[in-house]
Protein backbone atom coordinates (compact mmCIF):
# COMPACT_ATOMS: atom_id res chain seq x y z
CA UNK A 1 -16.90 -21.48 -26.64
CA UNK A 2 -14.99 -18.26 -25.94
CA UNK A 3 -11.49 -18.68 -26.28
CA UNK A 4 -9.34 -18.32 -23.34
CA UNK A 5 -6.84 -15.27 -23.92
CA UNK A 6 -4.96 -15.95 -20.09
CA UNK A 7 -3.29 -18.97 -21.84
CA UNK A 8 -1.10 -16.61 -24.00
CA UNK A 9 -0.73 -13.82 -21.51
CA UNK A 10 3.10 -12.16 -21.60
CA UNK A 11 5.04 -12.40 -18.46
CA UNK A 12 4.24 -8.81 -17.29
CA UNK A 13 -0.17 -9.84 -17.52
CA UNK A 14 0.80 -12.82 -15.53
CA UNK A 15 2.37 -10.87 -12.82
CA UNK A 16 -0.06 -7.94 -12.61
CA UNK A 17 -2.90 -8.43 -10.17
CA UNK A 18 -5.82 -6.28 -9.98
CA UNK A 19 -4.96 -3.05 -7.76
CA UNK A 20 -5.76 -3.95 -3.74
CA UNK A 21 -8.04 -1.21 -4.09
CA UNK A 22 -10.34 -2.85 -6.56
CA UNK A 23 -11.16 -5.36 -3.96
CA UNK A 24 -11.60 -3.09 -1.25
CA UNK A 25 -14.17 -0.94 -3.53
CA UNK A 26 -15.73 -4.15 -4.17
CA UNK A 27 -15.95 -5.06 -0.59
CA UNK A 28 -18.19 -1.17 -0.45
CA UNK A 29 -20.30 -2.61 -3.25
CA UNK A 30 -21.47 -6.02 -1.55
CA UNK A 31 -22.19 -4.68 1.86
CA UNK A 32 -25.33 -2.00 1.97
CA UNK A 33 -25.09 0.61 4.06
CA UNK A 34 -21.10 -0.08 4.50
CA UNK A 35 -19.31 3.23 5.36
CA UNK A 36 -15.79 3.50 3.37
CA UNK A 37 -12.66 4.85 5.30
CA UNK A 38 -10.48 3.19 2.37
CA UNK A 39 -10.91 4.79 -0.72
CA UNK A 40 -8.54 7.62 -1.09
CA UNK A 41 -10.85 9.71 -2.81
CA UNK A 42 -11.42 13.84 -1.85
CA UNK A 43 -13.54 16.10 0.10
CA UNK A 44 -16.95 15.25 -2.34
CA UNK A 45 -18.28 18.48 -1.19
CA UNK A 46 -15.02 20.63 -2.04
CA UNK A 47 -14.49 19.50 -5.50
CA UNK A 48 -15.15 22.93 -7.48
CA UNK A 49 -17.77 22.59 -9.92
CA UNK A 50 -19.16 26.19 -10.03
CA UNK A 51 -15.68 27.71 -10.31
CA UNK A 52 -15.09 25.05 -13.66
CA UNK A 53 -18.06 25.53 -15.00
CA UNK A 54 -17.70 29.01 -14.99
CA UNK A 55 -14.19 29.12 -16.97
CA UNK A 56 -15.00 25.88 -18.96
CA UNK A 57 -18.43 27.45 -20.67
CA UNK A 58 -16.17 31.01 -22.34
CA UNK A 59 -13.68 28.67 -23.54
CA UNK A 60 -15.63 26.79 -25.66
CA UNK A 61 -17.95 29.53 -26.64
CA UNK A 62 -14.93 31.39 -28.64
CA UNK A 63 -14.90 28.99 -31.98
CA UNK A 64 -11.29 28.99 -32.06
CA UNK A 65 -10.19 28.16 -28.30
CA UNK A 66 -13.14 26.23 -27.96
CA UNK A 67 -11.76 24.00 -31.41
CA UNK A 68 -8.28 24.08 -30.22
CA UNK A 69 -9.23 22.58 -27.12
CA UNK A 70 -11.02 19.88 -28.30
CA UNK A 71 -7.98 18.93 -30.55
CA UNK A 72 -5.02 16.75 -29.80
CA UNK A 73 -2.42 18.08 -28.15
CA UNK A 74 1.24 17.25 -27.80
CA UNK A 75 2.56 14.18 -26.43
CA UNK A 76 4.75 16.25 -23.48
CA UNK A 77 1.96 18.26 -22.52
CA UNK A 78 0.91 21.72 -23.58
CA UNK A 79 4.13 24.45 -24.11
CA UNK A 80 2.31 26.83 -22.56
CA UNK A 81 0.55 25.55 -19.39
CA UNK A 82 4.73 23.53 -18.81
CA UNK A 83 5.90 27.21 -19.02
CA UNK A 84 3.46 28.52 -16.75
CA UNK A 85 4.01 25.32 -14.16
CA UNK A 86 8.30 26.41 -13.94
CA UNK A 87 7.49 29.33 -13.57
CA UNK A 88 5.20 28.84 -10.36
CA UNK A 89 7.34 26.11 -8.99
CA UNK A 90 10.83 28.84 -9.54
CA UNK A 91 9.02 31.32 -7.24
CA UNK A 92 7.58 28.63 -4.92
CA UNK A 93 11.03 27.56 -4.05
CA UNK A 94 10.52 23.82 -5.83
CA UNK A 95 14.06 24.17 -7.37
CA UNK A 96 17.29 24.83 -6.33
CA UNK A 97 18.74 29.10 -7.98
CA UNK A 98 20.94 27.55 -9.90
CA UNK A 99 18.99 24.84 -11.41
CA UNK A 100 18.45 25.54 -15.16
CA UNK A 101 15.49 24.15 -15.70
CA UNK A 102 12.70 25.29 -18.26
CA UNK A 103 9.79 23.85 -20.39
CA UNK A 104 11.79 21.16 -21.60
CA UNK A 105 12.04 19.41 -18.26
CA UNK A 106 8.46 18.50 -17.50
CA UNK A 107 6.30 15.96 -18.87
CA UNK A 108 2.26 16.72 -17.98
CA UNK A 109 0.92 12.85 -17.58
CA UNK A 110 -2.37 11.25 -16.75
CA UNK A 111 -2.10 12.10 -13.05
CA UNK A 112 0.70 11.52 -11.58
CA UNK A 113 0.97 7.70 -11.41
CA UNK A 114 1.25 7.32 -15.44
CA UNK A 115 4.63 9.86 -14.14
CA UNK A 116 5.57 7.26 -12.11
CA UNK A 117 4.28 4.37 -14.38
CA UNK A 118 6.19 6.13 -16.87
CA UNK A 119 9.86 6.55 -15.05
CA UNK A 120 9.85 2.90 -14.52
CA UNK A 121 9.41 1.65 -17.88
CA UNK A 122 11.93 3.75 -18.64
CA UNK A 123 14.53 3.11 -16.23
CA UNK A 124 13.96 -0.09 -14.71
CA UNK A 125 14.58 -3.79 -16.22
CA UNK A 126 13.50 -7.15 -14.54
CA UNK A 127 15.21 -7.97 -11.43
CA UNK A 128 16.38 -3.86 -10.97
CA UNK A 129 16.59 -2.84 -7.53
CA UNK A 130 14.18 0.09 -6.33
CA UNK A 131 13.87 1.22 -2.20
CA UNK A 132 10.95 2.95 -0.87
CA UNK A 133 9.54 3.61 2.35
CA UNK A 134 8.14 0.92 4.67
CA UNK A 135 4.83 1.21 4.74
CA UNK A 136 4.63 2.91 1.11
CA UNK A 137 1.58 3.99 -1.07
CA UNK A 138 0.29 0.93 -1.75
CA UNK A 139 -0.79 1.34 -5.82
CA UNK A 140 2.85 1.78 -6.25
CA UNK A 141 3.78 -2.26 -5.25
CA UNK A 142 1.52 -2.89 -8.09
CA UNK A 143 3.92 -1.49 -10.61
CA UNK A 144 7.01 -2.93 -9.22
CA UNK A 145 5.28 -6.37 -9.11
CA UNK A 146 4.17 -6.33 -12.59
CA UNK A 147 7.97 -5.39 -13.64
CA UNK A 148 8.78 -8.13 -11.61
CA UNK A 149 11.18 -5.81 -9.70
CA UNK A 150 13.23 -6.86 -6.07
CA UNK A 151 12.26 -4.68 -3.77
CA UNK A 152 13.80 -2.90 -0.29
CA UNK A 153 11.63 -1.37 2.28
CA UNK A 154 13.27 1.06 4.60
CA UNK A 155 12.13 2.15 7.94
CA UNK A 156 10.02 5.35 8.56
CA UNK A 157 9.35 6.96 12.06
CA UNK A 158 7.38 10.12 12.78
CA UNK A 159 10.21 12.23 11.10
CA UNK A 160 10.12 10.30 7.51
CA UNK A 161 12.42 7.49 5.96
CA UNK A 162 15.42 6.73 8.44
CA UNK A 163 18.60 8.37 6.35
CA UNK A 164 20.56 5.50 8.53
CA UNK A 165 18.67 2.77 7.05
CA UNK A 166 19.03 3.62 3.54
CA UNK A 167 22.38 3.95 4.07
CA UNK A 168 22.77 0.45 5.85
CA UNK A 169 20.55 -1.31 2.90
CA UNK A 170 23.09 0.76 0.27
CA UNK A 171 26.22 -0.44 1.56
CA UNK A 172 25.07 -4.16 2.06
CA UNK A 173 24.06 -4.74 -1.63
CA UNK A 174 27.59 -2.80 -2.40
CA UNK A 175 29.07 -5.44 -0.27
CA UNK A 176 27.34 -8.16 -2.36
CA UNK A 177 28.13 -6.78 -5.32
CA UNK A 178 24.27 -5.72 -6.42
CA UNK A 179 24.90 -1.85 -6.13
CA UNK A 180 24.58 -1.58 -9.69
CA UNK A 181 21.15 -3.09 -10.16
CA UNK A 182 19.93 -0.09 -7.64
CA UNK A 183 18.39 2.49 -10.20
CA UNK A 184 15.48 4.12 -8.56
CA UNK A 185 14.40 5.31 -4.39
CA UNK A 186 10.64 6.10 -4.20
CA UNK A 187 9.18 8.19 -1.28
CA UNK A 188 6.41 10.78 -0.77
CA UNK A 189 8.16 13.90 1.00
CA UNK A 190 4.93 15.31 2.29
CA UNK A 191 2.19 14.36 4.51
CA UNK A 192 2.73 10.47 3.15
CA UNK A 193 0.28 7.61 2.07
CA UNK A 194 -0.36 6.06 4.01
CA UNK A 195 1.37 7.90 7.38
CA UNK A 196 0.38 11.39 7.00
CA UNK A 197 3.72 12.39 7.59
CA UNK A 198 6.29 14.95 6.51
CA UNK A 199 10.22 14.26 6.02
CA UNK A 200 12.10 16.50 7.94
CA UNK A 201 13.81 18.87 6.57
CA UNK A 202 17.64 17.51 7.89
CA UNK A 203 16.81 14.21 6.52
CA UNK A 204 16.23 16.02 3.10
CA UNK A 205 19.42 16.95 2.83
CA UNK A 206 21.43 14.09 4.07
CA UNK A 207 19.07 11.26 1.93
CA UNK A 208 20.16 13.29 -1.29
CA UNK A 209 24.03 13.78 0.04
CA UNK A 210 24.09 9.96 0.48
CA UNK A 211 23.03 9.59 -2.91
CA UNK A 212 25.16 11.80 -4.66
CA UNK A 213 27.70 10.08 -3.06
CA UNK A 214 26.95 6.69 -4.93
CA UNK A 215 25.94 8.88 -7.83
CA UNK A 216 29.95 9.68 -7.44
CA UNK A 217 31.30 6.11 -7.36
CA UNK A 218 29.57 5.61 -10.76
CA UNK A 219 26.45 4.60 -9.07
CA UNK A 220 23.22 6.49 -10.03
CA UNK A 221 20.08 6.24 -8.61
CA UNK A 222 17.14 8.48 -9.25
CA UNK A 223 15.43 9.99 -6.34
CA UNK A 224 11.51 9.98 -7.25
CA UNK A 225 10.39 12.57 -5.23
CA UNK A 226 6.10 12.14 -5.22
CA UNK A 227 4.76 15.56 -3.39
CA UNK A 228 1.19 14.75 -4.22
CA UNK A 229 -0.25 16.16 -1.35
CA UNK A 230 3.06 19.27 -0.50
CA UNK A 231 0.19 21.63 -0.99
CA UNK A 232 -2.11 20.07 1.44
CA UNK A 233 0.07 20.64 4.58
CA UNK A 234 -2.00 22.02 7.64
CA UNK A 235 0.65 24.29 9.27
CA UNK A 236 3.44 26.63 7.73
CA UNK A 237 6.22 27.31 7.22
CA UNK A 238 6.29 23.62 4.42
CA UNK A 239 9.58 22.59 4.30
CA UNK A 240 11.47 22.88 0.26
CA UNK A 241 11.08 19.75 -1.65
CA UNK A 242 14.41 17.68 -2.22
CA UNK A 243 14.59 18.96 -5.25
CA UNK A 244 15.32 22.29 -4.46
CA UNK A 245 18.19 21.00 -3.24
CA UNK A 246 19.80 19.97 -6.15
CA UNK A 247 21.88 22.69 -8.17
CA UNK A 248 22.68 20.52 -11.37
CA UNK A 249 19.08 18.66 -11.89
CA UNK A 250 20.76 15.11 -12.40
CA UNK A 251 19.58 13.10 -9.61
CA UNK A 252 15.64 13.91 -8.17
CA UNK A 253 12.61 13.54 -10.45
CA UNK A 254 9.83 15.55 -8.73
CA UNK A 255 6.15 15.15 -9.33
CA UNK A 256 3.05 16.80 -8.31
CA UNK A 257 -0.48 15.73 -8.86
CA UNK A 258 -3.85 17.80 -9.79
CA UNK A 259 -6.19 14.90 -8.25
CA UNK A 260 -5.24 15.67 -4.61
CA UNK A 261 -5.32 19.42 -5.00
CA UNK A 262 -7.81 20.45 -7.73
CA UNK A 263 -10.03 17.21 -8.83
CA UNK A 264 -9.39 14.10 -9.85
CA UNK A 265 -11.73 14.01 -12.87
CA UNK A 266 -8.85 16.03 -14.82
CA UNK A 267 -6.37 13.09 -14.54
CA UNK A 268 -3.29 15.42 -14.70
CA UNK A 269 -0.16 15.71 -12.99
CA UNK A 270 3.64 16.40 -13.93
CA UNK A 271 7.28 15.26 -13.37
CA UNK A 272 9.89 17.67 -13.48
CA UNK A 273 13.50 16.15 -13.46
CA UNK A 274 16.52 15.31 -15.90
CA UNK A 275 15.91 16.08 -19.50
CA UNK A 276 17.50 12.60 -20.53
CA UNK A 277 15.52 10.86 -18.76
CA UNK A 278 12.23 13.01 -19.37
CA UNK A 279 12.57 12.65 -23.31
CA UNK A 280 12.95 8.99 -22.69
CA UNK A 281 9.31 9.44 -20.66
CA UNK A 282 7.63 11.27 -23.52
CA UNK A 283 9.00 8.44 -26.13
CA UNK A 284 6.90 5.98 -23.96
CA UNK A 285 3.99 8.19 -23.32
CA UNK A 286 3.47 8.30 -27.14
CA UNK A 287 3.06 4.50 -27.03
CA UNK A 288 0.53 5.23 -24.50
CA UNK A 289 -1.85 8.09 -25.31
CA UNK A 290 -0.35 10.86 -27.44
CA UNK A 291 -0.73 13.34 -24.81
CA UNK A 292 -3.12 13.95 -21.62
CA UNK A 293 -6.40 15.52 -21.79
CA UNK A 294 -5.92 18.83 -24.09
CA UNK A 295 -8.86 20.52 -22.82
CA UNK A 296 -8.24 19.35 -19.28
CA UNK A 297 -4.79 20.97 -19.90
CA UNK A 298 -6.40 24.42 -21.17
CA UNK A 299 -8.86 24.38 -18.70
CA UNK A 300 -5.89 24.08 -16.02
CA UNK A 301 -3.90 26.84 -17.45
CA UNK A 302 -6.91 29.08 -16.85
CA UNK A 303 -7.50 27.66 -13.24
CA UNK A 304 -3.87 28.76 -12.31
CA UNK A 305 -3.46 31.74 -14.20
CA UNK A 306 -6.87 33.28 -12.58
CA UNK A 307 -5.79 32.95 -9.04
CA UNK A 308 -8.65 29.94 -8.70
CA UNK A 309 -6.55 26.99 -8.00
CA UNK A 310 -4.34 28.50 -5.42
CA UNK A 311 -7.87 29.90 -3.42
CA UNK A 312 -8.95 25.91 -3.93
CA UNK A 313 -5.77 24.69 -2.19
CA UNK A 314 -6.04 26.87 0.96
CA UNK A 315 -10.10 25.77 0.94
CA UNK A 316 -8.82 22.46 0.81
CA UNK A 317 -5.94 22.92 3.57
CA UNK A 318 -8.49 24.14 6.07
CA UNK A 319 -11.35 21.46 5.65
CA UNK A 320 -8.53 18.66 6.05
CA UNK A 321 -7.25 20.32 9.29
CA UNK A 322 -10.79 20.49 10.47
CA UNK A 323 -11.69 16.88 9.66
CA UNK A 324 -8.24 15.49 11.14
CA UNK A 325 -8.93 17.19 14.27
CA UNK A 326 -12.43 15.98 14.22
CA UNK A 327 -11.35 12.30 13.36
CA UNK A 328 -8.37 12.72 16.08
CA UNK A 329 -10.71 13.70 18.49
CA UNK A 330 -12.98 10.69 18.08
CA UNK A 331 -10.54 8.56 18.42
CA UNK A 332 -9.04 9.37 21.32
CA UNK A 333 -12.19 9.44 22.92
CA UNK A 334 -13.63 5.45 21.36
CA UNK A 335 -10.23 3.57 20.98
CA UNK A 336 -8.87 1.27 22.78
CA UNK A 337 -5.81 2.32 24.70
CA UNK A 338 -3.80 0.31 22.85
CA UNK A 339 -3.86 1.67 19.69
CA UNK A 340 -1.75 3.86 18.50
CA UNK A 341 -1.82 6.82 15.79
CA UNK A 342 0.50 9.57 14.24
CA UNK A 343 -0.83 12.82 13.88
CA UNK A 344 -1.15 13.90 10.82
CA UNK A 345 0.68 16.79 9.08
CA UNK A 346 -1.78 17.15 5.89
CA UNK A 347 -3.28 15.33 3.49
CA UNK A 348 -6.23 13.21 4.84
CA UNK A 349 -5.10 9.60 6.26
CA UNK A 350 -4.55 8.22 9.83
CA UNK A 351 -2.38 5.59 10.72
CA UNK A 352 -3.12 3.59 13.32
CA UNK A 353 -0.86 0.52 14.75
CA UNK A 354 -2.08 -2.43 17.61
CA UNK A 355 0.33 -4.34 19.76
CA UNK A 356 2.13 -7.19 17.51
CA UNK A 357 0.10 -9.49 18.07
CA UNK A 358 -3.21 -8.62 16.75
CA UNK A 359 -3.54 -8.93 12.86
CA UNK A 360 -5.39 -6.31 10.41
CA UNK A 361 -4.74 -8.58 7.45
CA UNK A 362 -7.99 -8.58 5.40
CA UNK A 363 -8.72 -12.64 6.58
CA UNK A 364 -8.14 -11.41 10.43
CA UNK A 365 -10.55 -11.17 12.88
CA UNK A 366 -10.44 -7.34 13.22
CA UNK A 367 -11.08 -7.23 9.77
CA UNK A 368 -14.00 -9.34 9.67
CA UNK A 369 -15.57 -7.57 12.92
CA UNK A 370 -15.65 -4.32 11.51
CA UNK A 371 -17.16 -5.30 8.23
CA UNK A 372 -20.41 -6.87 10.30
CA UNK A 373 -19.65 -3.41 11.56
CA UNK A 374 -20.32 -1.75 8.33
CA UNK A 375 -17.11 -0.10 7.82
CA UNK A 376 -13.91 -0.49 5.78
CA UNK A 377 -10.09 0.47 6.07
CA UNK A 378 -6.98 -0.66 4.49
CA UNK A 379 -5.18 -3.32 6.30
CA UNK A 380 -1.53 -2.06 6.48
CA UNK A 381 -0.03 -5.33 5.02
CA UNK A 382 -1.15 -4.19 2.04
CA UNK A 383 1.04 -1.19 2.38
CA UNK A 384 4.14 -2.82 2.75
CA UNK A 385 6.42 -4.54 0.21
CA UNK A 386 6.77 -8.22 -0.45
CA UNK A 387 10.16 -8.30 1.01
CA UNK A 388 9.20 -6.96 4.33
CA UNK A 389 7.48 -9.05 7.29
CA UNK A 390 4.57 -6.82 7.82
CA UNK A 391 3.60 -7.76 3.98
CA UNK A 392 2.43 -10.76 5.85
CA UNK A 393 1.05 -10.06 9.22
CA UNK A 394 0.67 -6.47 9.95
CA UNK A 395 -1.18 -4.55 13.01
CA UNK A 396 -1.68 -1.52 11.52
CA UNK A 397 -4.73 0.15 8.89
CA UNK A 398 -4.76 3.14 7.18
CA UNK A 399 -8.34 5.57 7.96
CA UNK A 400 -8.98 7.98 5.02
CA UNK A 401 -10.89 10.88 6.37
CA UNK A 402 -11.25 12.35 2.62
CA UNK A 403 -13.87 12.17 1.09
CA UNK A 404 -17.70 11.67 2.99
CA UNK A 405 -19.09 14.25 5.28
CA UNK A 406 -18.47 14.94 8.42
CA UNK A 407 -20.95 12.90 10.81
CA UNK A 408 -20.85 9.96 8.26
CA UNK A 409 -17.03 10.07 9.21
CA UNK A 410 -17.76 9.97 12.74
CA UNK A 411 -19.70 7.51 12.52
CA UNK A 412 -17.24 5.81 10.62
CA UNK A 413 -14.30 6.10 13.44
CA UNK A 414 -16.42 5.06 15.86
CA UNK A 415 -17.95 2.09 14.09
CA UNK A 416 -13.94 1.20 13.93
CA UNK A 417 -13.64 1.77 17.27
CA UNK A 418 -16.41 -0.90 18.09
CA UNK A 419 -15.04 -3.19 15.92
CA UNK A 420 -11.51 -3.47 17.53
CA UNK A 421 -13.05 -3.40 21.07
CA UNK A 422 -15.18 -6.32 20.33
CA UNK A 423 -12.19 -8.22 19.59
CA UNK A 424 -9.15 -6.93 21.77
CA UNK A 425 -11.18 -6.27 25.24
C-alpha cells in the first residue's frame, strides 16, 4: 500500500489549502454547458498570437539569439529587458524625480504573485501582522494562511481603502503593544480585484504620509503596491502610482504584471522597490527557479521595444470598456432592484452586493440556484479575510466579464440575473 506522505507534512503543507479557485474551476468541469463568470482569465480573442509569432520565429532563426534564448538566464531577471522596464516606468511617471532607482531595483518573477509570494517569505515570520483591503484579491489569503499570518481587513468604499481606517487599526495595535509585528499593507491601487475600483489620488498621498509616520517612530511597514491592471484603466488622465510618491525608495514595493496586459502564458511580472529588500527576494527566488522564463523574457524585450505591447494595451483598454458597458447594461436591465454594483474603472470585474440578509456563500441558496442555472461567480466571502465577518456570511459575488465572448457573457449576466430572482422575489 502507498504510503501516506500527509502524516509528515511541515506546518506550512498543513495550513495551505488548495486555491478557492481550484474548486470553482472544478465546479466548470462537472457541470456541461456551465457558463464561467469566475475565472479571472483574459479577453480569449485578444490574446496576440499573430503579433508573437511574428517576433518569436526571427529570434530563433539567428543561431546565436535563438541559443541564447533557450539558455538559462539570471536569477533577477534579464539586465537588459530590467533596464529597459526603468526606463519606461521613469518616463511614465511610476517613480517619484528624485528617486534613484536603476536595474538593480527590480526583480522580473513568475508573474507577479511569485513577487508577492516572494516579499513575504522574505519579510514576514509566523504570527506577523499584514493589512489589506476588505474585500481583497482573494489568491492572496492563500499565502497569508499558509504563513500562518494574523490578518486586518480595512474598509474600502467607491474611492479605495478608507485612509481613516488604517489609521484607526494602526493606532489600536500601538495601543496594545503589537505595532511592531506590523511589517507589510497589501492593496491593488488600480481598478481592484475584486471591486474594479481605483484609489483616489488624495488617499494616495495621505495612506503613504501615515506610514512614513510609523516608519518614523521606528516602525516600518512596506507598502505592496500591486498595479496589475494600472494599464487597463478605461478613462484618462490614470492617477501616479504611490510610488511615485516616494523620493527616497524605502517604503513602497511596486509591481506590475504581464498576464493582465500582454498574456498570461509568459508568466512574467516585476517588483520594483528597496534594494535591501529586493536582493533578499532574488536570494529566495534562487531556491525557487533560477530565474523566469529566458526566452519569455527576450521575447518581452522585443514586444516593448517594437511599440507592440503598448498598441496591445490600448486594444485591450477599449474591448474592456466595451464589455463593462455591455455587462452594465444587462444588468440594469435583468437585476433585481436590490442589488447593487460599482462601476467599474478598468480591468474586467463587477461587484455586486444584496441586502444583508441574503447569503452568496458557495452552500447558499443563491449559489445553488444559479448553478441549476448553468453559471458560476465568486461568492464574496471568499474575498474577504478570516478576521473579518463577511469571511463568513457575505452578500456580495464578484462577475468577471474577461475572458468569453460577448453574447456568451450576456447570457451569462442574465442567467445570474434569473438565478437571484428565483430566490429573492
Amino acid at each position: 500500500m502507498e504510503y501516506d506522505w500527509s502524516k509528515r507534512f511541515s506546518l506550512l503543507a498543513q495550513r495551505t489549502r488548495p486555491p478557492e479557485i481550484s474548486w470553482l474551476m472544478a465546479q466548470a468541469l462537472e457541470v456541461p454547458g456551465l457558463i464561467s463568470l469566475a475565472a479571472g482569465f483574459v479577453d480569449q480573442e485578444s490574446l496576440p498570437h499573430e503579433e508573437v509569432s511574428r517576433i518569436l520565429e526571427p529570434l530563433l532563426r539567428e543561431k546565436s539569439a535563438g541559443q541564447a534564448a533557450l539558455q538559462y538566464g539570471t536569477t533577477q531577471g534579464d539586465l537588459e529587458l530590467r533596464q529597459l522596464l526603468v526606463q519606461r516606468l521613469r518616463a511614465e511617471g511610476v517613480f517619484h524625480p528624485a528617486a534613484k532607482i536603476d536595474e538593480s531595483h527590480m526583480l522580473i518573477g513568475s508573474g507577479s504573485q511569485q513577487v508577492l509570494y516572494l516579499a513575504a517569505e522574505a519579510l514576514l515570520d509566523e504570527g506577523d501582522i499584514i493589512l489589506l483591503e476588505a474585500p481583497t484579491y482573494f489568491v492572496v489569503l492563500g499565502i497569508l494562511q499558509s504563513r500562518n499570518l494574523r490578518t486586518f481587513g480595512i474598509d474600502t468604499d467607491a474611492d479605495g481603502i478608507v485612509v481613516e481606517k488604517v489609521e484607526e487599526c494602526l493606532a489600536a495595535l500601538e495601543k496594545r503593544g503589537e505595532i511592531s509585528r506590523v511589517k507589510m499593507l497589501y492593496l491593488m491601487s488600480y481598478a481592484t480585484n475584486p471591486l474594479g475600483i481605483t484609489l483616489a489620488p488624495e488617499r494616495r498621498k495621505r495612506l503613504l504620509a501615515l506610514l512614513q509616520s510609523y516608519r518614523e517612530k521606528g516602525y516600518p511597514i512596506l507598502l505592496l503596491e500591486d498595479a496589475a491592471y494600472r494599464r487597463l484603466g478605461f478613462a484618462d488622465p490614470i492617477p501616479h502610482p504611490i510610488k511615485s510618491l516616494e523620493a527616497d525608495n524605502d517604503l513602497v514595493l511596486y509591481t506590475e504584471s504581464f498576464s493582465k496586459t500582454l498574456s498570461p502564458g509568459f508568466r512574467l511580472g516585476f517588483g520594483v522597490g528597496p534594494k535591501s529588500l529586493i536582493d533578499k527576494m532574488v536570494d529566495l527566488k534562487g531556491n525557487h527557479d533560477f530565474g523566469s522564463s529566458n526566452l519569455n523574457q527576450q521575447l518581452l524585450k522585443t514586444i516593448l521595444s517594437s511599440g507592440t505591447f503598448d498598441a496591445h494595451g490600448q486594444t485591450l483598454r477599449r474591448v474592456y470598456a466595451r464589455k463593462c458597458e455591455m455587462v452594465l447594461g444587462r444588468m440594469a436591465e435583468t437585476f433585481p432592484p436590490q442589488a447593487h454594483w460599482l462601476r467599474p474603472t478598468g480591468s474586467f470585474y463587477t461587484w455586486v452586493t444584496l441586502p444583508e440578509a441574503w447569503d452568496t456563500g458557495p452552500r447558499s441558496e443563491i449559489f445553488k440556484r444559479a448553478l441549476a442555472q448553468k453559471v458560476l461567480y465568486v461568492p464574496g466571502c471568499l474575498c474577504y479575510s478570516p478576521d473579518r465577518p463577511e469571511a463568513e456570511h457575505a452578500s456580495s459575488m464578484r462577475l468577471c466579464f474577461g475572458m468569453i465572448g460577448e453574447q456568451q457573457l450576456l447570457e451569462g449576466y442574465a442567467r445570474i440575473a434569473r438565478a437571484l430572482r428565483e430566490v429573492m422575489g
